[in-house]
Protein backbone atom coordinates (compact mmCIF):
# COMPACT_ATOMS: atom_id res chain seq x y z
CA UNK A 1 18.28 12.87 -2.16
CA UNK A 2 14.52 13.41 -3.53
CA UNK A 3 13.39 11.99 0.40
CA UNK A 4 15.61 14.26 1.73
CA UNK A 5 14.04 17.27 -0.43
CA UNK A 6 10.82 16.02 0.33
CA UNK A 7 10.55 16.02 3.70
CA UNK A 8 12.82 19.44 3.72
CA UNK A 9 9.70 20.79 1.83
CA UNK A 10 6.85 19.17 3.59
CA UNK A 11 8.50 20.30 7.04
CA UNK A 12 8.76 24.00 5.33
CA UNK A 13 5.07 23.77 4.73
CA UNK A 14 4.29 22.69 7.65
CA UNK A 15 6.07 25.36 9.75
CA UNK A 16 4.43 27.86 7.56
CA UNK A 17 1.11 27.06 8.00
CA UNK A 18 1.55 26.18 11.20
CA UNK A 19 2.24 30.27 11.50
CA UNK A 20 -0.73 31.04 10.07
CA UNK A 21 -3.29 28.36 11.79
CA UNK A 22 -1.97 27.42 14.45
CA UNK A 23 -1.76 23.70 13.61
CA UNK A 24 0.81 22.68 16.06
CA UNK A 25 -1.35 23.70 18.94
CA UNK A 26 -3.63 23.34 21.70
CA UNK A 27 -7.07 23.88 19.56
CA UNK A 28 -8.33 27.43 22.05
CA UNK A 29 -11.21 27.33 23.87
CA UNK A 30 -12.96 30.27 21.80
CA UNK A 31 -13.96 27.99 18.85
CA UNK A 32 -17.38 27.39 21.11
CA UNK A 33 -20.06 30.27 21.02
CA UNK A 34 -21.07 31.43 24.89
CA UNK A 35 -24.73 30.95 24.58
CA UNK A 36 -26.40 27.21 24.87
CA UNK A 37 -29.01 28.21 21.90
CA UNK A 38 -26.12 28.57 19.52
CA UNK A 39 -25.96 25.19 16.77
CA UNK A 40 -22.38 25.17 17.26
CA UNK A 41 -22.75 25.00 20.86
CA UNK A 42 -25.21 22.01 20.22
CA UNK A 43 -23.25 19.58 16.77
CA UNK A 44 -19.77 20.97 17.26
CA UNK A 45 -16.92 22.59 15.13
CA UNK A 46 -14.59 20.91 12.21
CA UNK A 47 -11.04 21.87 12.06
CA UNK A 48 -8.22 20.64 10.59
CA UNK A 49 -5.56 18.91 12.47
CA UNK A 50 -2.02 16.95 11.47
CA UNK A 51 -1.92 13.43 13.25
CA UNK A 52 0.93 11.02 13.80
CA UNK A 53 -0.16 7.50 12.80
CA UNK A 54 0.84 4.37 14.51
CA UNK A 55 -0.29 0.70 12.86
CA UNK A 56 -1.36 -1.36 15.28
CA UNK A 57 -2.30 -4.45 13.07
CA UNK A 58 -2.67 -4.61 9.24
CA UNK A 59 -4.68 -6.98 7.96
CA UNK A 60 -4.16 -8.23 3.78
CA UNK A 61 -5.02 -10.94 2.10
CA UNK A 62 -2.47 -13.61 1.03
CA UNK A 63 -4.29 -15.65 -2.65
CA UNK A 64 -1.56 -17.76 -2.76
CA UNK A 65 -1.79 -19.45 0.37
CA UNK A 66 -6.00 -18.32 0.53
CA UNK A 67 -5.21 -16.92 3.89
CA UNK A 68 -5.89 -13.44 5.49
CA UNK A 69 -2.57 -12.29 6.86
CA UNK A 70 -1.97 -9.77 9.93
CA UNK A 71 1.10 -7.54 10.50
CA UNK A 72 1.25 -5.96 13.67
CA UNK A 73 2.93 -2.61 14.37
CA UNK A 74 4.26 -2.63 11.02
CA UNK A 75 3.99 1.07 10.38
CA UNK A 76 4.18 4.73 11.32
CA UNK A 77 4.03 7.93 9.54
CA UNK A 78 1.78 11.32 9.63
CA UNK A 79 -1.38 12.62 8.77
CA UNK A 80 -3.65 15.45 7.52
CA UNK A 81 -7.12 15.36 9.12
CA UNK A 82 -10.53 16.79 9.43
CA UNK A 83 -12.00 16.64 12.79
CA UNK A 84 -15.17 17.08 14.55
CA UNK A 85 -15.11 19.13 18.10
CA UNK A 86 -17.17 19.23 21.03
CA UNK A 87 -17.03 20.76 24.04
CA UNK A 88 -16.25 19.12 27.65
CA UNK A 89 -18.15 20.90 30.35
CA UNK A 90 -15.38 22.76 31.24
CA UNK A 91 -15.31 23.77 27.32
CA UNK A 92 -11.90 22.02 26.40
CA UNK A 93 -12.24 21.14 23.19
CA UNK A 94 -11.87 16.97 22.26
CA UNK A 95 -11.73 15.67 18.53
CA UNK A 96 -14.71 12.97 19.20
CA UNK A 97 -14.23 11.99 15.32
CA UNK A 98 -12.53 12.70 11.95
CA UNK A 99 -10.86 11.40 8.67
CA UNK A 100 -7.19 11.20 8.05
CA UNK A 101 -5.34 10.20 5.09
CA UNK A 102 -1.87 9.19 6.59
CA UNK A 103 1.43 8.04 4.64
CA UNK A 104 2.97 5.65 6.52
CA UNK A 105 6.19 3.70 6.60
CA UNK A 106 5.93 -0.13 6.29
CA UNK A 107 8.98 -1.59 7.72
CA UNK A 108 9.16 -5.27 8.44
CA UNK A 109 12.23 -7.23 10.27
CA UNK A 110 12.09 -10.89 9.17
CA UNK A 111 15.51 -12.27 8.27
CA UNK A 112 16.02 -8.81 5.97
CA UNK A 113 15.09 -5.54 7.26
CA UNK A 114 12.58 -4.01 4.24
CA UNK A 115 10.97 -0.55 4.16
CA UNK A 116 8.05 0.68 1.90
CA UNK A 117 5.14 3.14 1.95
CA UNK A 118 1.18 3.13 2.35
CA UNK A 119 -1.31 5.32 1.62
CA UNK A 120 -4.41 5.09 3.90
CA UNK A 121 -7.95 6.87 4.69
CA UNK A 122 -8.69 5.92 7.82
CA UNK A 123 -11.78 7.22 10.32
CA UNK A 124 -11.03 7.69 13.86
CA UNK A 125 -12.95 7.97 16.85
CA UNK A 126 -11.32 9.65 19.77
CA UNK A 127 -7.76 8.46 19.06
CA UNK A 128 -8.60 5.01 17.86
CA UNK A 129 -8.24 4.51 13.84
CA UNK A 130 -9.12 1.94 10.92
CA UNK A 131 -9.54 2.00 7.15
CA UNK A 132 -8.44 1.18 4.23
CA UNK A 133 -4.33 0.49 3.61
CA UNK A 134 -3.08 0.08 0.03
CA UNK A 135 0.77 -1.21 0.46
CA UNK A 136 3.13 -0.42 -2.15
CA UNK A 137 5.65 -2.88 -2.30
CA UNK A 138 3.44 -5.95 -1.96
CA UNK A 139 0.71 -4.28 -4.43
CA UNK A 140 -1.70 -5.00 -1.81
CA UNK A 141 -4.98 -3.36 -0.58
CA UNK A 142 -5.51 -4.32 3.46
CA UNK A 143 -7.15 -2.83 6.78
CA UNK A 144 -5.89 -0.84 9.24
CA UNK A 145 -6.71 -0.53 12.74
CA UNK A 146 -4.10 1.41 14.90
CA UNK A 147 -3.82 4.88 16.76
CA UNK A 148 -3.26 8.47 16.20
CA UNK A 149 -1.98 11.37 18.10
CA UNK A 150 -2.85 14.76 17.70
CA UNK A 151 -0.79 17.59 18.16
């Protein structure tokens, strides 16, 4: 029931600030100043942005068998990011680079299906992400290195 509340809330939030920022879309093509001579023209604009995560591998280490072990697509979940944007020549915006930190869901189908959560602050470029993974079922800090999409 708290999940349930949770996510109730979190969506509510969402939704409202959404409203007010337009987080859930297109970033417009008036964040760019018209003349060249402008330094936002030149280094770009930071905006926030919400991200959808996907783990492509995660890597942890195992000390009791002294071996690095890799888990791939073992989680999904969302983000809340700050990105950098330039300009195409056209002047679409595109996120060139950022930092998220994402809570994801670990789920893992071995002989059991098992679910649990990670906390991560991960750096993207374009829509390629790493960083740091801290798993809370295994009590485990790992890397990484998946995707993200952007709404």
């Amino acid at each position: 029931m708290k999940k349930l509340v949770t996510i109730i809330f979190a969506l509510a939030f969402c939704a409202g600030l959404s409203a007010q920022f337009v987080i859930f879309g297109n970033v417009p093509k008036d964040i760019f100043p018209q003349t060249a001579d402008s330094e936002r023209a030149v280094n770009g604009v930071f905006l926030w942005s919400l991200d959808a995560v996907v783990s492509g591998a995660e890597i942890t280490y195992n000390k009791e068998a002294s071996a690095f072990e890799t888990k791939f697509l073992s989680g999904v979940g969302g983000a809340v990011g700050w990105k950098h944007y330039k300009p195409l020549p056209d002047g679409t915006p595109v996120s060139d680079w950022g930092i998220n930190l994402a809570v994801l869901t670990q789920v893992q189908i071995n002989e059991t299906v098992r679910t649990g959560m990670e906390v991560a602050v991960l750096a993207n470029l374009y829509n390629i992400t790493a960083g740091p993974v801290y798993i809370f079922n295994d009590k485990k800090i790992g890397l990484l290195v998946g995707a993200n999409i952007n709404f």
